[in-house]
N, C-alpha and C. Protein backbone atom coordinates (compact mmCIF):
# COMPACT_ATOMS: atom_id res chain seq x y z
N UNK A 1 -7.21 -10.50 -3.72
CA UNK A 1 -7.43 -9.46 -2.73
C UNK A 1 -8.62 -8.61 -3.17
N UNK A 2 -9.42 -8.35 -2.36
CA UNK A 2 -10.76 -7.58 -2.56
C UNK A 2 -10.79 -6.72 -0.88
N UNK A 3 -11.09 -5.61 -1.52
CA UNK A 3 -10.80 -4.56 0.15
C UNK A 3 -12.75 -3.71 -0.58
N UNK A 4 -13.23 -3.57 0.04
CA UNK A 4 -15.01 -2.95 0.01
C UNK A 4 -14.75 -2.30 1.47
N UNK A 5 -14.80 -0.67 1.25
CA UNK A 5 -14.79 0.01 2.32
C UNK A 5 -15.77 0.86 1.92
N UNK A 6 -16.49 1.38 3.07
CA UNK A 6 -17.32 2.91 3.58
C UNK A 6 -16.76 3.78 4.03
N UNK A 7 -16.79 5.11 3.83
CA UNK A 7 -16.16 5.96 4.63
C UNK A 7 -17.28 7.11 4.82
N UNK A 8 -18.13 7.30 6.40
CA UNK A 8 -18.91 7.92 6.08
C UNK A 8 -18.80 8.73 7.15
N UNK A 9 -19.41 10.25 7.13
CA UNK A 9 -19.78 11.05 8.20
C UNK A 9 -20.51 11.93 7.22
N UNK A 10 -20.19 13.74 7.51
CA UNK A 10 -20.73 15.01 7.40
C UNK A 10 -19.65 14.96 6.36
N UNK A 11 -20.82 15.98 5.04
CA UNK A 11 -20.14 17.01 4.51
C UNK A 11 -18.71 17.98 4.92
N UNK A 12 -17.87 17.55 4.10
CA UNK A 12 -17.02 18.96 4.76
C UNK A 12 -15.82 18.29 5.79
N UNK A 13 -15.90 17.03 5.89
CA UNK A 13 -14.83 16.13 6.75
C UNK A 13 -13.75 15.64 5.62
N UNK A 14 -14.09 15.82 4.82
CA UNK A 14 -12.73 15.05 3.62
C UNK A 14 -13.39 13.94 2.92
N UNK A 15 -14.59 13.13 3.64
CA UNK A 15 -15.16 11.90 3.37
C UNK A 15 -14.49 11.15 1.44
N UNK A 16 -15.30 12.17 0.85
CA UNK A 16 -15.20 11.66 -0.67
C UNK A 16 -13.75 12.06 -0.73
N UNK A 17 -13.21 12.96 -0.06
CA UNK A 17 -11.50 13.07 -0.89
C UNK A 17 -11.13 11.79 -0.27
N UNK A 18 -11.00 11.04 0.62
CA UNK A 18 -10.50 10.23 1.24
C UNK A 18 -10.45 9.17 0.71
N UNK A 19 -12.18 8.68 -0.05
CA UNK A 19 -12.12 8.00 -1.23
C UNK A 19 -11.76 7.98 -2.24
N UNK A 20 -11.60 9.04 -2.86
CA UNK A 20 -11.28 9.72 -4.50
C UNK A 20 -9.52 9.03 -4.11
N UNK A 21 -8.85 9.60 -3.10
CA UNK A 21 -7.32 9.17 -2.83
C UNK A 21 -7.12 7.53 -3.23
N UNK A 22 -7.94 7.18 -2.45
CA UNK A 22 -7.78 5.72 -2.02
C UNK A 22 -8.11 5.00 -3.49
N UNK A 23 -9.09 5.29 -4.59
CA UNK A 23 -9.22 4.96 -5.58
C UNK A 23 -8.13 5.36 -6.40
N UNK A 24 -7.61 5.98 -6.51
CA UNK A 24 -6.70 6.78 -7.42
C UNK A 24 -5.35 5.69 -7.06
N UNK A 25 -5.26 5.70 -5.42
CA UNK A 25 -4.07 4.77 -5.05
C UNK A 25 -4.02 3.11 -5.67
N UNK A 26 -5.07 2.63 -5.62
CA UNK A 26 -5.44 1.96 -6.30
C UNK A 26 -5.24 1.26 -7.81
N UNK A 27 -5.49 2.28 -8.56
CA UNK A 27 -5.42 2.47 -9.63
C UNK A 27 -3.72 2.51 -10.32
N UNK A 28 -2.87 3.40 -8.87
CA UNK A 28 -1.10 3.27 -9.18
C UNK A 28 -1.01 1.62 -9.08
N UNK A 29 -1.35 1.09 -8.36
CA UNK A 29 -1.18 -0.35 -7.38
C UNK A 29 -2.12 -1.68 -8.94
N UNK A 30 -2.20 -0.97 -10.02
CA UNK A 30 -3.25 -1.98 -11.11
C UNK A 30 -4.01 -2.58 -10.32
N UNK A 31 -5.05 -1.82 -9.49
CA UNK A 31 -5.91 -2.47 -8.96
C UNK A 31 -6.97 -2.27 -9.64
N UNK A 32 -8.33 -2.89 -9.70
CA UNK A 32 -9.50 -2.92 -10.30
C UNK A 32 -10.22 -1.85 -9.23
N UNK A 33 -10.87 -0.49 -9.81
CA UNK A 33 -11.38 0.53 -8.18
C UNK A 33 -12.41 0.51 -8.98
N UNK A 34 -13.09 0.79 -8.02
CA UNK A 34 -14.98 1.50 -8.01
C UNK A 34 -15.01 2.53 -6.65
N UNK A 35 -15.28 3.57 -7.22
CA UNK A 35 -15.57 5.18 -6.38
C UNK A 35 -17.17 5.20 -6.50
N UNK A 36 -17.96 4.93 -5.26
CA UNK A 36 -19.37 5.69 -5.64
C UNK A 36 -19.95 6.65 -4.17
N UNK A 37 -19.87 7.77 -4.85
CA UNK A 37 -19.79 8.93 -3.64
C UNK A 37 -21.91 9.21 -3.17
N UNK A 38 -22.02 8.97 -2.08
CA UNK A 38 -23.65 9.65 -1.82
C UNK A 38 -23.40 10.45 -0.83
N UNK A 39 -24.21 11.46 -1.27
CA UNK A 39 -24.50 12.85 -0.35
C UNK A 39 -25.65 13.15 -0.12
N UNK A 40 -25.89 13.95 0.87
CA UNK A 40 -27.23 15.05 0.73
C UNK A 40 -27.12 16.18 -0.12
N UNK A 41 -28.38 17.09 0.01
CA UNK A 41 -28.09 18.12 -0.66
C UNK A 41 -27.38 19.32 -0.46
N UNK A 42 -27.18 19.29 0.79
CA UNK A 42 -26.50 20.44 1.66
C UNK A 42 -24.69 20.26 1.41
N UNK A 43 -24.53 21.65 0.91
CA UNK A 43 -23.01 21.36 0.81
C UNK A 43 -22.03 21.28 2.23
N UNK A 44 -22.14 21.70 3.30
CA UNK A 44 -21.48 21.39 4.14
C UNK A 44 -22.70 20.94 5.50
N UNK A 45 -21.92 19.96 6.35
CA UNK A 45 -22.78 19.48 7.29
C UNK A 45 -24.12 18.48 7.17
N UNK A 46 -23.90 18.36 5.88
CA UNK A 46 -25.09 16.92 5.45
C UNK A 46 -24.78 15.76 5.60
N UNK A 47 -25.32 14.82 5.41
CA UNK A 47 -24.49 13.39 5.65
C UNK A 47 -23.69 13.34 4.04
N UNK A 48 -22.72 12.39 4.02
CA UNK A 48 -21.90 11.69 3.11
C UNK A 48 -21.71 10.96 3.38
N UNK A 49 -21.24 9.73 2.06
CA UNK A 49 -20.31 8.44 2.35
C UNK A 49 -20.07 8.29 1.08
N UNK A 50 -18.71 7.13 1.18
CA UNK A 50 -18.08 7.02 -0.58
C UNK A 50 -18.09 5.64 -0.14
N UNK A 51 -18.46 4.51 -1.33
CA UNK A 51 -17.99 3.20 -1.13
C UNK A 51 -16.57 3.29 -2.36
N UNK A 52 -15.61 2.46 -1.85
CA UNK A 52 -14.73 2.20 -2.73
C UNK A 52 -14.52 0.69 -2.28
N UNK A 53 -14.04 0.34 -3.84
CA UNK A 53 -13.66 -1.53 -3.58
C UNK A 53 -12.62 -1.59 -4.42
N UNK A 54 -11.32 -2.10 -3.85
CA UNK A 54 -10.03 -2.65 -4.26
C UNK A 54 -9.76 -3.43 -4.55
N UNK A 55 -9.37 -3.58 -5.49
CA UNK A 55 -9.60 -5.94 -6.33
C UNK A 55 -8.81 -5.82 -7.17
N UNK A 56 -7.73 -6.98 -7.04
CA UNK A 56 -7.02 -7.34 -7.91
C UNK A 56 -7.73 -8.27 -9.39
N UNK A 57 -8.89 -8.20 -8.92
CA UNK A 57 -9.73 -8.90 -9.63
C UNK A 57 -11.01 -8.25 -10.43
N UNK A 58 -11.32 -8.16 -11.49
CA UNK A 58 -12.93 -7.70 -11.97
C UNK A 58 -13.90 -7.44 -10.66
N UNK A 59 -14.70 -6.15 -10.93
CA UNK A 59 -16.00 -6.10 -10.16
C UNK A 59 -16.62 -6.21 -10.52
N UNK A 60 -17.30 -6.93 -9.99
CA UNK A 60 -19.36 -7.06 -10.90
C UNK A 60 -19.66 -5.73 -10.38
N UNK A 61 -20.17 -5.07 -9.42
CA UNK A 61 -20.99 -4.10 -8.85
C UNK A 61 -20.58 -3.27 -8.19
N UNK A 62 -20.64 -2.04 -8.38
CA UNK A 62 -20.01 -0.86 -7.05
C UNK A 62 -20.80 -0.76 -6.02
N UNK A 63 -22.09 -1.46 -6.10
CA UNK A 63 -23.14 -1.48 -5.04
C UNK A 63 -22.81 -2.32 -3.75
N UNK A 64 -22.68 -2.08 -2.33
CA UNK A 64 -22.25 -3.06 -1.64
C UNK A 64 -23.00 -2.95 -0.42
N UNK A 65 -23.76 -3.83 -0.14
CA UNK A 65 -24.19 -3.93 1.07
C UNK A 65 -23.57 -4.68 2.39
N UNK A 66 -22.80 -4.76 2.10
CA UNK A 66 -21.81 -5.42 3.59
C UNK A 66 -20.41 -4.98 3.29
N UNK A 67 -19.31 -4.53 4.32
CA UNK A 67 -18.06 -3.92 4.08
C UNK A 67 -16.70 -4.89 4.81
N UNK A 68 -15.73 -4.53 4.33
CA UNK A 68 -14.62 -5.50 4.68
C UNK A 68 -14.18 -4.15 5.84
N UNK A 69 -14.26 -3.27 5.73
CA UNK A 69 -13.41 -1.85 6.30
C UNK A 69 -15.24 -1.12 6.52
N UNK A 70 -14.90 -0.13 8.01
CA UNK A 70 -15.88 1.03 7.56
C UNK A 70 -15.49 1.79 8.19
N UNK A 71 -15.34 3.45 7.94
CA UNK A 71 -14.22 4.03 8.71
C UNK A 71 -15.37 5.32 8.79
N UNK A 72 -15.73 5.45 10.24
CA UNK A 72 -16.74 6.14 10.49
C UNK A 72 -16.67 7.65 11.53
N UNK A 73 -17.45 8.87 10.86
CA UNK A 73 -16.67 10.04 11.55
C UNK A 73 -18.14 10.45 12.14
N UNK A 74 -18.76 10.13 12.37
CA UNK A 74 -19.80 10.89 12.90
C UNK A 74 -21.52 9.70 13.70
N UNK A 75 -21.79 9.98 14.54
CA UNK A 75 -23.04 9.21 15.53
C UNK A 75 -23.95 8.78 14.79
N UNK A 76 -24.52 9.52 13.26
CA UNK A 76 -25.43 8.67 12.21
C UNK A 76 -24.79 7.63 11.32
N UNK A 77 -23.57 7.84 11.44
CA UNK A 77 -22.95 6.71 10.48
C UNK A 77 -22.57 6.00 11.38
N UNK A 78 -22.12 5.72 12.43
CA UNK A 78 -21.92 4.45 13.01
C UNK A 78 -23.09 4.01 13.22
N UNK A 79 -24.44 4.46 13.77
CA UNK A 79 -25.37 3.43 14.05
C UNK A 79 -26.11 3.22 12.60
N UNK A 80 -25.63 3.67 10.91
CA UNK A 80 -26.30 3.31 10.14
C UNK A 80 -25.25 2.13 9.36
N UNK A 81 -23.73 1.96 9.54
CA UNK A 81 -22.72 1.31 9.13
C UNK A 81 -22.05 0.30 9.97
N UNK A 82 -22.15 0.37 11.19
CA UNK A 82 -21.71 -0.53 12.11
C UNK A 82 -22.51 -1.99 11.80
N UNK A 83 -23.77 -1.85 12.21
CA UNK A 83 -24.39 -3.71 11.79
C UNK A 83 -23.52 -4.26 10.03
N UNK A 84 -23.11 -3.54 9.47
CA UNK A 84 -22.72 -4.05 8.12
C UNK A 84 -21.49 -4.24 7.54
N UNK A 85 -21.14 -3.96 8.81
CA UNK A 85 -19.50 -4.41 8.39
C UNK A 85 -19.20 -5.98 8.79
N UNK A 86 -18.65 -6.71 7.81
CA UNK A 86 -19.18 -8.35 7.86
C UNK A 86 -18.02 -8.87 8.93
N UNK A 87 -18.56 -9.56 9.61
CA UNK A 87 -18.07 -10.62 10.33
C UNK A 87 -16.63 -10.45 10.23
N UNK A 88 -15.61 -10.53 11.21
CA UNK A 88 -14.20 -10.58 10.86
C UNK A 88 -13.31 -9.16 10.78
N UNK A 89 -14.53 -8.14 10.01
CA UNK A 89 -14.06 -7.07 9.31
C UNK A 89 -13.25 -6.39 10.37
N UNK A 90 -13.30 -4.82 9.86
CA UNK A 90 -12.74 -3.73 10.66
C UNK A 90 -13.78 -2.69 11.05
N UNK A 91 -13.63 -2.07 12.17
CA UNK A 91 -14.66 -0.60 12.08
C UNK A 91 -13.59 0.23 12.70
N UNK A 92 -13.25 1.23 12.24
CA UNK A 92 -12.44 2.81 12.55
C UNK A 92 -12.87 3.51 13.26
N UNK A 93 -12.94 4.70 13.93
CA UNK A 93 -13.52 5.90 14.16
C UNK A 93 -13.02 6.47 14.73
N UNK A 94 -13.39 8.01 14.33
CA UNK A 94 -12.96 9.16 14.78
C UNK A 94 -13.88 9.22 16.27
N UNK A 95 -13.45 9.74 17.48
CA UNK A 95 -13.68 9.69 18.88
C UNK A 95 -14.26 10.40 18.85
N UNK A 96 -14.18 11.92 17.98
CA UNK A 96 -15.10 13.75 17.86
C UNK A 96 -16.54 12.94 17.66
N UNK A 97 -17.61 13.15 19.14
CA UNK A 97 -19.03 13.38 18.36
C UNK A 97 -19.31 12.36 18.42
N UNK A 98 -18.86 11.05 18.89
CA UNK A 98 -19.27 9.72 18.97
C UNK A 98 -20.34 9.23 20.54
N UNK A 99 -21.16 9.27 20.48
CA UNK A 99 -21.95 8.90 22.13
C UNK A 99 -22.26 7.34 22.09
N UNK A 100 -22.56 7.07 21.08
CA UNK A 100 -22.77 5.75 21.26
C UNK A 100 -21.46 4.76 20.70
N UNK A 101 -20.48 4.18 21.23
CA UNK A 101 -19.06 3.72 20.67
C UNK A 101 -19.57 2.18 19.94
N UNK A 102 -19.44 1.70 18.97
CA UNK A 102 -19.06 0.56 18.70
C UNK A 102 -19.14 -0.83 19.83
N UNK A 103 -20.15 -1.96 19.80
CA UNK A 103 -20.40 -2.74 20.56
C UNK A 103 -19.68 -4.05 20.26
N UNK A 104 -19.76 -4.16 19.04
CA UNK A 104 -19.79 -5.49 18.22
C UNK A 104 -18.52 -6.02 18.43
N UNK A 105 -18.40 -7.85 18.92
CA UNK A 105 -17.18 -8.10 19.09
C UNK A 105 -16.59 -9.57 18.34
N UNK A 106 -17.45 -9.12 17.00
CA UNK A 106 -17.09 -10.11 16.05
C UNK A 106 -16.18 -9.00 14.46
N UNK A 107 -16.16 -8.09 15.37
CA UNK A 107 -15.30 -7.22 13.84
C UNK A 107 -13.85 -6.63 15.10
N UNK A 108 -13.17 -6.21 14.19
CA UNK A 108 -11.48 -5.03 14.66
C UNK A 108 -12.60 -3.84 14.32
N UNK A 109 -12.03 -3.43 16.09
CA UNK A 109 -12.24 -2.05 15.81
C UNK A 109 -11.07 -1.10 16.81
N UNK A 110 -11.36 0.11 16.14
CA UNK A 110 -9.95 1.14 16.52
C UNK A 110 -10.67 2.36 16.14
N UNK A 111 -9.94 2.92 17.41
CA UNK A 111 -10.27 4.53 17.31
C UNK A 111 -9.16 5.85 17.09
N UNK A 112 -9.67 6.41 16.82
CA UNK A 112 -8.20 7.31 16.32
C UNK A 112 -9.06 8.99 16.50
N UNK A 113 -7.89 9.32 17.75
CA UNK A 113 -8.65 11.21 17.67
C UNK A 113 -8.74 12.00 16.71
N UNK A 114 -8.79 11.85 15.48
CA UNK A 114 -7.63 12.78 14.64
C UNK A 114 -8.71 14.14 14.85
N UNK A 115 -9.73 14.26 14.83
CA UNK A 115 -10.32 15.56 15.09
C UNK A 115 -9.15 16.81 16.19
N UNK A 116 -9.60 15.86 17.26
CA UNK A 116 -8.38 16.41 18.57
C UNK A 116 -7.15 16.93 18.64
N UNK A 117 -6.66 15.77 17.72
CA UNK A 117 -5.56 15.78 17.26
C UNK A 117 -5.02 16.74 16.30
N UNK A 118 -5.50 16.97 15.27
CA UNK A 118 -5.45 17.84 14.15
C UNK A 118 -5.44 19.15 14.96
N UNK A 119 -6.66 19.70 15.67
CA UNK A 119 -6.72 20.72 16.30
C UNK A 119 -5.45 21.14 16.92
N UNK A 120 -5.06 20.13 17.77
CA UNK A 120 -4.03 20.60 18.86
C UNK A 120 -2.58 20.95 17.95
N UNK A 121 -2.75 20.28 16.80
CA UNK A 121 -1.21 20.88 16.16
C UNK A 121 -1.22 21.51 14.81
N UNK A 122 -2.86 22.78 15.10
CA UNK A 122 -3.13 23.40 14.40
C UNK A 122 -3.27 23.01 12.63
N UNK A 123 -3.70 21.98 12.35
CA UNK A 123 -3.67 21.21 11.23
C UNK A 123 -5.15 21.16 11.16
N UNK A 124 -6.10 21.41 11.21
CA UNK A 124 -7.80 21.09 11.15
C UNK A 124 -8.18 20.38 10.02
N UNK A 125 -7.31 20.93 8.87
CA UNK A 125 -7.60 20.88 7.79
C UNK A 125 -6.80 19.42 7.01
N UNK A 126 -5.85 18.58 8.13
CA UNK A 126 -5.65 17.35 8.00
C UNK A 126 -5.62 16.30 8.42
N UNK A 127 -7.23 16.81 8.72
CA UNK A 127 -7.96 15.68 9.95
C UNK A 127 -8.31 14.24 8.99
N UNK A 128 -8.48 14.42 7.94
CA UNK A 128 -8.99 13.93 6.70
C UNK A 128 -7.70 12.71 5.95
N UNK A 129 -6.59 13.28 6.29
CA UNK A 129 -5.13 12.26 5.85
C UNK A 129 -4.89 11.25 7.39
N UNK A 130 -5.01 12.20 8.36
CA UNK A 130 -4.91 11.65 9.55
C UNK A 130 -5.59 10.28 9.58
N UNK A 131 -6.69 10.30 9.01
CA UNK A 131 -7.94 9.45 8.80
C UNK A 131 -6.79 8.03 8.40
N UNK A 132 -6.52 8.93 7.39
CA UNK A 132 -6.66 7.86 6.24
C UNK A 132 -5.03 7.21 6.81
N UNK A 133 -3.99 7.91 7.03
CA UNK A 133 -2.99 7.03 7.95
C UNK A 133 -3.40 6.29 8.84
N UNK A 134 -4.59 6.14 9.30
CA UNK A 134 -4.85 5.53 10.76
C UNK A 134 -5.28 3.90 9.55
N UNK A 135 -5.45 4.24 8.74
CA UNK A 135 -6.37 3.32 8.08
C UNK A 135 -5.39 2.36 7.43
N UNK A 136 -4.62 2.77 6.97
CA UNK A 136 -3.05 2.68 6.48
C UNK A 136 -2.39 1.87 6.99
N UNK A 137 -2.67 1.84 8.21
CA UNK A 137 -1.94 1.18 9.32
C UNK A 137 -2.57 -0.41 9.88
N UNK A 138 -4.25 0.02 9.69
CA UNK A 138 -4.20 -1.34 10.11
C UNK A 138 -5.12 -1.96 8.96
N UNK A 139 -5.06 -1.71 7.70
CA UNK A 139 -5.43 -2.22 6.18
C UNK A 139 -4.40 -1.77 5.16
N UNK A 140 -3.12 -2.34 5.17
CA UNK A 140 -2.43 -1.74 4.39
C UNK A 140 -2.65 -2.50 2.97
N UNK A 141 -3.55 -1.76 2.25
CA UNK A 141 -3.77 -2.84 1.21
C UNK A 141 -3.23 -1.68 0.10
N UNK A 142 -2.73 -0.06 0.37
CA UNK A 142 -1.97 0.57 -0.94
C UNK A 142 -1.09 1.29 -0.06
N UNK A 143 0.48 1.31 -0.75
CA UNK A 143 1.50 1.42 -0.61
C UNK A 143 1.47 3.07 -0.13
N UNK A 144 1.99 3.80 0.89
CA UNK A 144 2.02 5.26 1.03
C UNK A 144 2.42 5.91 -0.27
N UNK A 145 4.01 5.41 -1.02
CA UNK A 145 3.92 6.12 -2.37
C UNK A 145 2.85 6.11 -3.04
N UNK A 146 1.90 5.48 -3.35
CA UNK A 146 1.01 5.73 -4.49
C UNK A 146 -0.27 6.21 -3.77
N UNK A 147 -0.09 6.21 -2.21
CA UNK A 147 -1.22 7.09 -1.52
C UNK A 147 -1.08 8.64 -2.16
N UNK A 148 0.54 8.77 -1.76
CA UNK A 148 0.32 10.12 -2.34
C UNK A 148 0.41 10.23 -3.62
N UNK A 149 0.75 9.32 -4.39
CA UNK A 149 0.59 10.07 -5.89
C UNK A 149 -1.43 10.24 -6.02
N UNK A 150 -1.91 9.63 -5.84
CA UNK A 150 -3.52 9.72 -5.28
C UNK A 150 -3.93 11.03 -4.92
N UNK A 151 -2.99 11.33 -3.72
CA UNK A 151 -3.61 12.59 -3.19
C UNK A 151 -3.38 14.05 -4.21
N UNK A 152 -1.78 13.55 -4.98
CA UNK A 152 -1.73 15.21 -5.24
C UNK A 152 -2.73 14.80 -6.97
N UNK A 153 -2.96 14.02 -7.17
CA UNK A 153 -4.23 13.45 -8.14
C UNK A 153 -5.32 14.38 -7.90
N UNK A 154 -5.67 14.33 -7.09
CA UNK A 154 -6.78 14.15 -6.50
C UNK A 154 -6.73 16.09 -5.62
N UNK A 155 -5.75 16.58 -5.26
CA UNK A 155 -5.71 18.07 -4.59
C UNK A 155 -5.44 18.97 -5.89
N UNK A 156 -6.06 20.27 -6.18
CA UNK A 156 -5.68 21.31 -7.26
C UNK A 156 -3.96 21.44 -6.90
N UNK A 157 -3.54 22.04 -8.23
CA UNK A 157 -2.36 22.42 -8.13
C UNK A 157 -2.20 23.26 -7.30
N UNK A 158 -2.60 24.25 -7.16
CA UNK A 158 -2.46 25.38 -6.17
C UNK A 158 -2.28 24.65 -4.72
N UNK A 159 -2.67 23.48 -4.40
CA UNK A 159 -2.56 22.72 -3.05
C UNK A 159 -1.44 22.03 -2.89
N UNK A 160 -0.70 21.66 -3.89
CA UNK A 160 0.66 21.03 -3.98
C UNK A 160 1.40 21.11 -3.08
N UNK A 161 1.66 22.24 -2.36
CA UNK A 161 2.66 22.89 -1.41
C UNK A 161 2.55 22.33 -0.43
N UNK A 162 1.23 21.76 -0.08
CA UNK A 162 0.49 20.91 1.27
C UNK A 162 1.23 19.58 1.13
N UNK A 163 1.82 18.84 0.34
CA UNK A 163 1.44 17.35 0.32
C UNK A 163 2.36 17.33 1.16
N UNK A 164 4.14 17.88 1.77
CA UNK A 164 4.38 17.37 2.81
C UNK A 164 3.79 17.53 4.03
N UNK A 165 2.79 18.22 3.94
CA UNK A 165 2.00 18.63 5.62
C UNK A 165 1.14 17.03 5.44
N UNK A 166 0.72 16.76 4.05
CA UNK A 166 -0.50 15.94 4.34
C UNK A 166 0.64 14.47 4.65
N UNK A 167 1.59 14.06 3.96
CA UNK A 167 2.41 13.20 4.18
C UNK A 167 2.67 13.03 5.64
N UNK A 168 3.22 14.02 6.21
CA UNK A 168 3.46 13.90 7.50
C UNK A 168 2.19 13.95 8.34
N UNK A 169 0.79 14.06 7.96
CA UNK A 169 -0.35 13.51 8.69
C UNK A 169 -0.78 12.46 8.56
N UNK A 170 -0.37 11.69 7.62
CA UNK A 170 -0.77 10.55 7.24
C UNK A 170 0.01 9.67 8.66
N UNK A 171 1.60 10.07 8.33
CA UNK A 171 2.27 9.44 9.20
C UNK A 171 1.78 9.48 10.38
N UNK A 172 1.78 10.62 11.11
CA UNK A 172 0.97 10.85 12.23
C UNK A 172 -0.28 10.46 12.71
N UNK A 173 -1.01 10.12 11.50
CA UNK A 173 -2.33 8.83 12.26
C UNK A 173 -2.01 7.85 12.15
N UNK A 174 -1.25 7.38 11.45
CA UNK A 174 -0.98 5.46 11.92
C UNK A 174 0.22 5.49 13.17
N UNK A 175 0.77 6.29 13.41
CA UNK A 175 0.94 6.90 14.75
C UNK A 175 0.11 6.75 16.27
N UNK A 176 -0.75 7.56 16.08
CA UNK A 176 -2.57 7.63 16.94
C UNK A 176 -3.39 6.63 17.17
N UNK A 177 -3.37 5.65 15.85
CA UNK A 177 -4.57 5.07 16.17
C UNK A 177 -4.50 3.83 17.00
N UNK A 178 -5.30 3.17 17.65
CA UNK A 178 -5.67 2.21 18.78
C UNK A 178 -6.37 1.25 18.56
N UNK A 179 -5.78 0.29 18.79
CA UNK A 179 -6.94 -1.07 18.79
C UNK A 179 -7.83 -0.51 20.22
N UNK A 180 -9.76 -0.72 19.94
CA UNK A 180 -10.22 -0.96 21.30
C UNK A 180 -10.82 -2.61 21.77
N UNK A 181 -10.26 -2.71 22.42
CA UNK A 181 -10.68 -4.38 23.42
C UNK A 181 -12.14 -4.11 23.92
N UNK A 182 -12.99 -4.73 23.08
CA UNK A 182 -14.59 -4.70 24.15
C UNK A 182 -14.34 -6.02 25.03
């Protein structure tokens, strides 16, 4: 098993926690992880993306130019991540901010509101797990227990108090999310 995902949008969306989780989950699961986070310089509202790769097996390279998964939150990352998700793969996305949708009808793709969503049940701030349940759902390649041992890894102590809010968002995007039929 080898899972090579992108997860890209803006600063300030969860992007790298989403990865940092997913590596960490990983890591419960004796998987072989590679975390490599790129940003701009701007701390909120710049672009981001994290590659992470899941292998039961040795990695040669954290460098990846083609993805098995790409789970995309924002209009520069789909038209800079969409051609590269290989043949077969998956493409995600958040619906917030998207004008141009996903064409390609040689990959799975699915959309999931969680922006919308999060908002409407006053959660903003677990738009980011939402994500990652949606993802959960249709790549289940790490177990929800060791998602969350990942997350509270990965959140300060002082955030602890959250993990059943984030648990129950997790649930709640593999809930949401949608296959779309082009």
């Amino acid at each position: 098993m080898k899972e090579t995902l992108i997860i890209a949008g803006f600063g300030g969306q969860g992007v790298l926690s989403m990865g940092k989780i997913l590596a960490y989950s990983g890591v419960m699961q004796d998987y072989e992880v590679t975390w490599m986070p790129s940003y701009g310089p701007e701390m909120r509202g710049g672009t981001a993306n994290v590659t992470v790769i899941l292998s039961d097996k040795k990695i040669s390279s954290p460098i990846a130019h083609e993805f098995d998964t790409a789970i995309i939150l924002n209009q520069q990352s789909m038209e800079k991540f969409e051609p590269l998700v290989k043949a077969g793969g998956t493409l995600i996305y958040d619906t917030n901010g998207i004008t141009r949708h996903p064409v390609r009808k040689d990959i799975s793709i699915y959309a999931i509101d969680a922006t919308a969503e999060a908002a409407r049940l006053g959660q903003a701030k677990m738009f980011n797990t939402m994500i990652l349940g949606g993802y959960l759902k249709v790549r289940p390649v790490v177990s929800l227990e060791n998602v969350m041992v990942g997350l509270k890894k990965s959140l300060p102590e002082r955030a602890w108090k959250l993990l059943p809010q984030n648990e129950e968002a997790i649930r709640h995007g593999a809930e949401i999310i949608r296959e779309v039929k082009l």
